[in-house]
Protein backbone atom coordinates (compact mmCIF):
# COMPACT_ATOMS: atom_id res chain seq x y z
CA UNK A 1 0.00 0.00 0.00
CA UNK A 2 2.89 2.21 1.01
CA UNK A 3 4.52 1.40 -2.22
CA UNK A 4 1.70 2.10 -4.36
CA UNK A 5 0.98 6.03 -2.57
CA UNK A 6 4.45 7.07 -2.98
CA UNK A 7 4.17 6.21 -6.41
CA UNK A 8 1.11 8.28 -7.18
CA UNK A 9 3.33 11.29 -5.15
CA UNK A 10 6.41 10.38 -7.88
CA UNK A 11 3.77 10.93 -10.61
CA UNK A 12 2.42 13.92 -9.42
CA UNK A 13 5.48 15.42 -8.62
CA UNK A 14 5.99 15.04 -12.17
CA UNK A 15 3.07 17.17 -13.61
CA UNK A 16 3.35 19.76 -10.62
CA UNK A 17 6.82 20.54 -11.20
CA UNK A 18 6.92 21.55 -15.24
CA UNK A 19 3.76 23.77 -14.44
CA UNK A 20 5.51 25.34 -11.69
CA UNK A 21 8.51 26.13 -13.78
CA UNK A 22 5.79 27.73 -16.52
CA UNK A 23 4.21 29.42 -14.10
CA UNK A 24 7.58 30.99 -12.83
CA UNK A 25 8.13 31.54 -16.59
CA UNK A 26 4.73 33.36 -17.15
CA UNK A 27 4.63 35.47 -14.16
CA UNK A 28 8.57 36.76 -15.05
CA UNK A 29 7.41 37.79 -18.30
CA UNK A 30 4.16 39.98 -16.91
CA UNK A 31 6.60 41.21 -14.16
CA UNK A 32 9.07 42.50 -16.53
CA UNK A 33 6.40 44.26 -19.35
CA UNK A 34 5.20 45.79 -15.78
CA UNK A 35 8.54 47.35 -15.53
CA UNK A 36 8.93 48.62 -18.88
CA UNK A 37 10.60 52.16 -18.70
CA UNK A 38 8.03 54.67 -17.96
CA UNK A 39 8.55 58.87 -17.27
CA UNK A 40 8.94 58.62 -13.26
CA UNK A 41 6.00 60.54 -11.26
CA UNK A 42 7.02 64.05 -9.65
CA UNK A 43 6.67 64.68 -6.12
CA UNK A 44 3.76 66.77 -5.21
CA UNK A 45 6.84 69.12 -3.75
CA UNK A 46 9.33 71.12 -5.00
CA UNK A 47 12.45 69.22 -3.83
CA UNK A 48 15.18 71.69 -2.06
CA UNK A 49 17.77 71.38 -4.50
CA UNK A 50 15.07 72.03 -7.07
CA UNK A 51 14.06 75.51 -5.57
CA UNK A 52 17.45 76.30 -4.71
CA UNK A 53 18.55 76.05 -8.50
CA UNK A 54 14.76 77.89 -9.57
CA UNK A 55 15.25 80.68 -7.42
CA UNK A 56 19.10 81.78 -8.41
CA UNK A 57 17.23 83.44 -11.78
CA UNK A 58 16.72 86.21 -9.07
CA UNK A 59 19.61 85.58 -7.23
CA UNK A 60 21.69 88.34 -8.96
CA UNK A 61 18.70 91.16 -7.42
CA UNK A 62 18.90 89.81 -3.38
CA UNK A 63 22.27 91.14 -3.26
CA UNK A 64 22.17 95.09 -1.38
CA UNK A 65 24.29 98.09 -2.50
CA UNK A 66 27.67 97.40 -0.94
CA UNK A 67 29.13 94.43 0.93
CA UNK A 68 27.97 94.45 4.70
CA UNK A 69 29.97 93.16 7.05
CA UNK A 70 29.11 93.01 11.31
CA UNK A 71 31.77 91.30 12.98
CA UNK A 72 30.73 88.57 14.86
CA UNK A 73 32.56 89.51 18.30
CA UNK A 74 31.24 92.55 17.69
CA UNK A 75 29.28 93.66 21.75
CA UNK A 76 26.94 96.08 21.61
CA UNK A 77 25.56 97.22 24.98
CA UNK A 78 21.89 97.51 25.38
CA UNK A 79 19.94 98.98 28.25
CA UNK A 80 17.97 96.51 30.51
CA UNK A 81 14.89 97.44 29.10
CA UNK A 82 15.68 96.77 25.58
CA UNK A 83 16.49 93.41 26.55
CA UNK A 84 13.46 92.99 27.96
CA UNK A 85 11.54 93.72 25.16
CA UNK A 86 13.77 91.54 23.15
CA UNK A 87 12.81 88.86 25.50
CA UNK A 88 9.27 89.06 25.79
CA UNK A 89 9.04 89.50 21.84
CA UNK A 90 11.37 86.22 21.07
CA UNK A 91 8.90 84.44 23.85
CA UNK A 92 5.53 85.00 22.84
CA UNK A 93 3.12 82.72 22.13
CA UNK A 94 1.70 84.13 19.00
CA UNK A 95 2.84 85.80 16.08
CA UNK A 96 4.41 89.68 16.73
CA UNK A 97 6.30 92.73 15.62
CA UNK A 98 9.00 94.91 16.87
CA UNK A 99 10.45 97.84 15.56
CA UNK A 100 14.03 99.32 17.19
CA UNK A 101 13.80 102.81 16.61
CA UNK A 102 17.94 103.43 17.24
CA UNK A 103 19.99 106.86 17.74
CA UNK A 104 21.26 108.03 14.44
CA UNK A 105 24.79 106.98 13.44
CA UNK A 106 27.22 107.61 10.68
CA UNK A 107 28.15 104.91 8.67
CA UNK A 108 26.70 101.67 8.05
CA UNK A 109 26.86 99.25 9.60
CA UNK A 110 25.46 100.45 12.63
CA UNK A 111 24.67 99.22 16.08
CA UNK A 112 21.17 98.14 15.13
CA UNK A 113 22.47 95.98 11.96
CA UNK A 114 24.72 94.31 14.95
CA UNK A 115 21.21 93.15 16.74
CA UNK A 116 20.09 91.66 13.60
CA UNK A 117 23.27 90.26 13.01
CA UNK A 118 23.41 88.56 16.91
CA UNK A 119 19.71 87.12 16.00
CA UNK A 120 20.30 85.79 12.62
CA UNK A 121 23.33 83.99 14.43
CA UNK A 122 21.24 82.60 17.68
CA UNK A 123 19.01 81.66 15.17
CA UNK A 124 20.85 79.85 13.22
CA UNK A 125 22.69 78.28 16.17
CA UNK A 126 19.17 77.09 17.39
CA UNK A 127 18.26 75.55 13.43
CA UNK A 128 15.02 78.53 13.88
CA UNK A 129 13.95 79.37 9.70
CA UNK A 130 15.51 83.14 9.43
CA UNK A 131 15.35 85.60 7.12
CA UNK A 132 16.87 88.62 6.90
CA UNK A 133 18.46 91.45 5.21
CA UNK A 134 20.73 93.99 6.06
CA UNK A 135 19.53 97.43 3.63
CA UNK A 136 22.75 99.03 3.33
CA UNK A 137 22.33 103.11 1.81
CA UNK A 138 23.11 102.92 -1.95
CA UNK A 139 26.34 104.87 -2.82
CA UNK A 140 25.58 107.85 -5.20
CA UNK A 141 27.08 106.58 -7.81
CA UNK A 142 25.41 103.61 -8.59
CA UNK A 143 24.26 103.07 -12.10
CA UNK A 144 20.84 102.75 -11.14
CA UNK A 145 20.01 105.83 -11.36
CA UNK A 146 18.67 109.01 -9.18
CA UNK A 147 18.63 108.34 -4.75
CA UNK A 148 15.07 108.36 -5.83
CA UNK A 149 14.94 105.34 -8.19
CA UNK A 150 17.52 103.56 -5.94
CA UNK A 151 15.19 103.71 -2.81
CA UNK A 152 13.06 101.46 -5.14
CA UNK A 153 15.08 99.56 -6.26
CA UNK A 154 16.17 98.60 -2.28
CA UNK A 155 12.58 97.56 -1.90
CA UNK A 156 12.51 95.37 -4.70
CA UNK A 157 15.72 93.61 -3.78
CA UNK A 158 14.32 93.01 -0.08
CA UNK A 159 11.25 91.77 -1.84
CA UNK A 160 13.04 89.02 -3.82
CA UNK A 161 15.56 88.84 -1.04
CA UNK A 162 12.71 87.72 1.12
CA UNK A 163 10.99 85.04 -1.51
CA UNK A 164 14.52 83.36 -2.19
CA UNK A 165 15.30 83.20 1.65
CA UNK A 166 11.87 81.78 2.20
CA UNK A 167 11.06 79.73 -0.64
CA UNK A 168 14.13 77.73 -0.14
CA UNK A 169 14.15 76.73 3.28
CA UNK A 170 12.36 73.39 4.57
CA UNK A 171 10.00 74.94 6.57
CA UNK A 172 8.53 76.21 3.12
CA UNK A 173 7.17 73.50 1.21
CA UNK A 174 6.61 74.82 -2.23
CA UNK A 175 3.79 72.66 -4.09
CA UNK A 176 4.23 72.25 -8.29
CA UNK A 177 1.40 73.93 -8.94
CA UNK A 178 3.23 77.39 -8.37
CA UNK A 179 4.57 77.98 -11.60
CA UNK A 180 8.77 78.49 -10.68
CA UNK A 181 9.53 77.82 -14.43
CA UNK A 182 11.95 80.20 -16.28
CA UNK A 183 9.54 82.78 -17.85
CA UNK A 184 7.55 83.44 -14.49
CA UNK A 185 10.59 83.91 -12.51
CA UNK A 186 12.17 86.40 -15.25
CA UNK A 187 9.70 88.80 -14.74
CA UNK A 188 10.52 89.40 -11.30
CA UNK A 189 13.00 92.06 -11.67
CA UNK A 190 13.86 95.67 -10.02
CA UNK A 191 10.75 97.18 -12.34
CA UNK A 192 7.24 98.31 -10.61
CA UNK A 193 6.08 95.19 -12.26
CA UNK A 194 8.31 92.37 -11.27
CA UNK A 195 7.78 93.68 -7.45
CA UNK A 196 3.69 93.25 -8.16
CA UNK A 197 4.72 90.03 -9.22
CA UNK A 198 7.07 89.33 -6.65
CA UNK A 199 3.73 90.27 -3.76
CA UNK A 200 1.83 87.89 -5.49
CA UNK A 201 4.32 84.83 -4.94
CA UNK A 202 5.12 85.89 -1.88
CA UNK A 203 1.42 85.30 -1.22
CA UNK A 204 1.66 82.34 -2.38
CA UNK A 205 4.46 81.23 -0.14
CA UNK A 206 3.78 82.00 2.87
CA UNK A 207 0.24 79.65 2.34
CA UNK A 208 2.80 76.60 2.64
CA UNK A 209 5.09 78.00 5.39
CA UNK A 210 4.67 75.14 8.01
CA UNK A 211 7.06 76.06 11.21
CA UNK A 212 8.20 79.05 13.16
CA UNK A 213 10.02 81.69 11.10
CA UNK A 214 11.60 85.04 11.96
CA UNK A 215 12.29 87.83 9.55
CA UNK A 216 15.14 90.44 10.50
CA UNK A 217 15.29 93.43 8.18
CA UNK A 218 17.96 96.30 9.47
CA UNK A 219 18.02 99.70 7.85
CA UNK A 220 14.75 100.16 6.74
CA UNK A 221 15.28 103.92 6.96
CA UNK A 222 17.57 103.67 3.92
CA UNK A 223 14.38 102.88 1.56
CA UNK A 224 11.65 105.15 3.02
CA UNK A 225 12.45 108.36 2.68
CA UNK A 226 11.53 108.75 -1.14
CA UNK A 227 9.96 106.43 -3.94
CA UNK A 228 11.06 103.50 -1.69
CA UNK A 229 8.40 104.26 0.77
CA UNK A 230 5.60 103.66 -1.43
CA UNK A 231 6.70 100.13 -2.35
CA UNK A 232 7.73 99.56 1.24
CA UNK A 233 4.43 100.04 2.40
CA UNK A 234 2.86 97.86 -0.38
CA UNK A 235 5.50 95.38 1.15
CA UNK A 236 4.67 95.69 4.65
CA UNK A 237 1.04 95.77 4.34
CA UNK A 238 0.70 92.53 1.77
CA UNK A 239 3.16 90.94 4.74
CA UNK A 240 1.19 91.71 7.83
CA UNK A 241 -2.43 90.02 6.94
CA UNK A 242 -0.90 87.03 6.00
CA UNK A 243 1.05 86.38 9.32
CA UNK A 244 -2.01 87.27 11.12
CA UNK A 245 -4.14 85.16 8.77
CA UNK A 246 -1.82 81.85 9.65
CA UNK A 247 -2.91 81.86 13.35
CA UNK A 248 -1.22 78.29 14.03
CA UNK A 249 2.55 79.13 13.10
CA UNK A 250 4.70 81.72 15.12
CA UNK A 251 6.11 84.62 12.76
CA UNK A 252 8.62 87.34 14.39
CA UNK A 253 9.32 90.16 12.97
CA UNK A 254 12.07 92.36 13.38
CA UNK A 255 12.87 95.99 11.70
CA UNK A 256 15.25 98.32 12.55
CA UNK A 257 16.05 101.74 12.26
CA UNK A 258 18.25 104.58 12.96
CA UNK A 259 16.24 107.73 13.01
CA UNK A 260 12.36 107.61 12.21
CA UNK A 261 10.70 105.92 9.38
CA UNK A 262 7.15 107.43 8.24
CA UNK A 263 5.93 104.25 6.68
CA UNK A 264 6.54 102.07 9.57
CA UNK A 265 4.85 104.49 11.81
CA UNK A 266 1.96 104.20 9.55
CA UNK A 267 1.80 100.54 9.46
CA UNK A 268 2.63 99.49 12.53
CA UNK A 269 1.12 99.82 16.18
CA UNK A 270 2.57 101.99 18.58
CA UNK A 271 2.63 99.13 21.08
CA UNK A 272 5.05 97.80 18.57
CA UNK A 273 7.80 99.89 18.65
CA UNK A 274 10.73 100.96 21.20
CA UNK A 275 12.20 103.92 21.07
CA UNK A 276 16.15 103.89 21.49
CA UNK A 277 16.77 107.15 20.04
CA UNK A 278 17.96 108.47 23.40
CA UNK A 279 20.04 105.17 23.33
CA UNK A 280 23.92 105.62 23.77
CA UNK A 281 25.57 102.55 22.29
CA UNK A 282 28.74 103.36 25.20
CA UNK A 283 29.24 102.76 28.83
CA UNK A 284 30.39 105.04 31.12
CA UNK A 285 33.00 103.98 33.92
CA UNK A 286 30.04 103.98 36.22
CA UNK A 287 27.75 101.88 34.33
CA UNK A 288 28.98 98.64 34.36
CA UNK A 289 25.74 96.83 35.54
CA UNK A 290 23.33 99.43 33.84
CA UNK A 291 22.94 97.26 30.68
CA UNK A 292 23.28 93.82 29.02
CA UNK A 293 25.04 93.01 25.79
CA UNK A 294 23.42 91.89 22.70
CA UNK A 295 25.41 89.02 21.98
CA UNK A 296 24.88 87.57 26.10
């Protein structure tokens, strides 16, 4: 009995095992016309390298008048109540705005573009999404034309300064259906019409920003005194609704000037500014516990 099952298992062994083999053979072949070479899918996302290489058509415009340079060991003394303010504005819980009204100074840079300078480093120490821009004065000379025109031109160059520093960071996740192609990005230029076009994707940004961010702009007196202040203001008032529109994410905002500035007086709340002008940026022998340092 034995003898006659195991050769039943012998024979059926033998059918089972040349349809297994065509099987394998059959199921290959579907697997590999599966895997004929297709055009690969694109991520929903603009990848980082991808915006990094999009937005250097505008590169050559985020550049200011001038080279700055703040030294990084550079101390600048602040009274107590300055740091305060610093403080509470760095700490709060929801999205805010503070404008350093500073002494006036000669030269540039000055003691408020070494404040920016000490939070664009503790914030990049801390990996906290900055950006900033340090609006140098444009020398007279520059072939772009009248103090007038330049003032402008500053604006527009913080504008784009603003959407490559953004757009390009991973807090910013930049869907495909914004159009970052060549032609689109071309048109944003120093005219009056690549800066409207330059609002409008900055619009569009900040709708996928999805972490804390801070924003650090020194010398904004250096574009508001003619033409400039007209597009600063556009600037400033596109920028405000939408950080108050994205209740959820924690935007700080930081401007600095040295003298006054008539635009951000008329943009900004009065709760939202402190006044340094009577600021000294020196110590007297006597004063050696009277204020803090910037960079402490």
């Amino acid at each position: 009995m034995l003898h006659h099952i195991a050769d039943k298992v012998n024979r059926l062994q033998s059918v089972v095992e040349p349809l297994a083999q065509q099987c394998a053979v059959d199921v290959s072949s579907k697997s590999l016309e599966l895997k004929a070479p297709s055009k690969p899918r694109q991520p929903p996302f603009y990848t980082s390298s991808d915006r990094t290489s999009l937005f250097s058509t505008i590169a050559q415009y985020t550049t200011p008048h001038g080279t700055v340079t703040v030294e990084a060991g550079r101390a600048t003394h602040l009274e107590s109540s300055l740091v305060s303010r610093l403080r509470d504005w760095s700490d709060a819980d929801s999205s805010c705005w503070l404008w350093i009204r500073c002494p006036y100074e000669r030269g540039y840079p000055t003691s408020a573009s070494a404040i920016v300078a000490s939070l664009m480093r503790a914030s990049m120490c801390r990996n906290v999404p900055i950006a900033y821009q340090f609006c140098a004065p444009s020398p007279a000379d520059d072939a772009g034309g009248t103090a007038d025109e330049l003032e402008a031109v500053g604006v527009s160059r913080l504008l784009m300064s603003l959407i490559c520093q953004i757009a390009t960071q991973d807090c910013c996740q930049v869907p495909r259906a914004i159009d970052l192609s060549n032609e689109p990005m071309a048109r944003l230029d120093e005219s009056r019409a690549g800066f409207d076009e330059g609002l409008i994707l900055l619009q569009e940004l900040f709708g996928h920003i999805t972490g804390p961010s801070v924003i650090a702009i020194d010398g904004v007196d250096h574009l508001d005194a003619r033409r400039g202040a007209r597009r600063l203001s556009l600037l400033l008032n596109e920028v405000r609704p939408l950080i108050t529109r994205n209740a959820l994410l924690k935007f700080k905002i930081l401007l600095t000037t040295v003298g006054d500035s008539f635009t951000l007086k008329d943009s900004l709340e009065a709760s939202e500014m402190y006044d340094a002008s009577h600021w000294k940026n020196k110590r007297s022998p006597g004063s050696a516990r009277a204020g803090r340092t910037v960079c402490e």
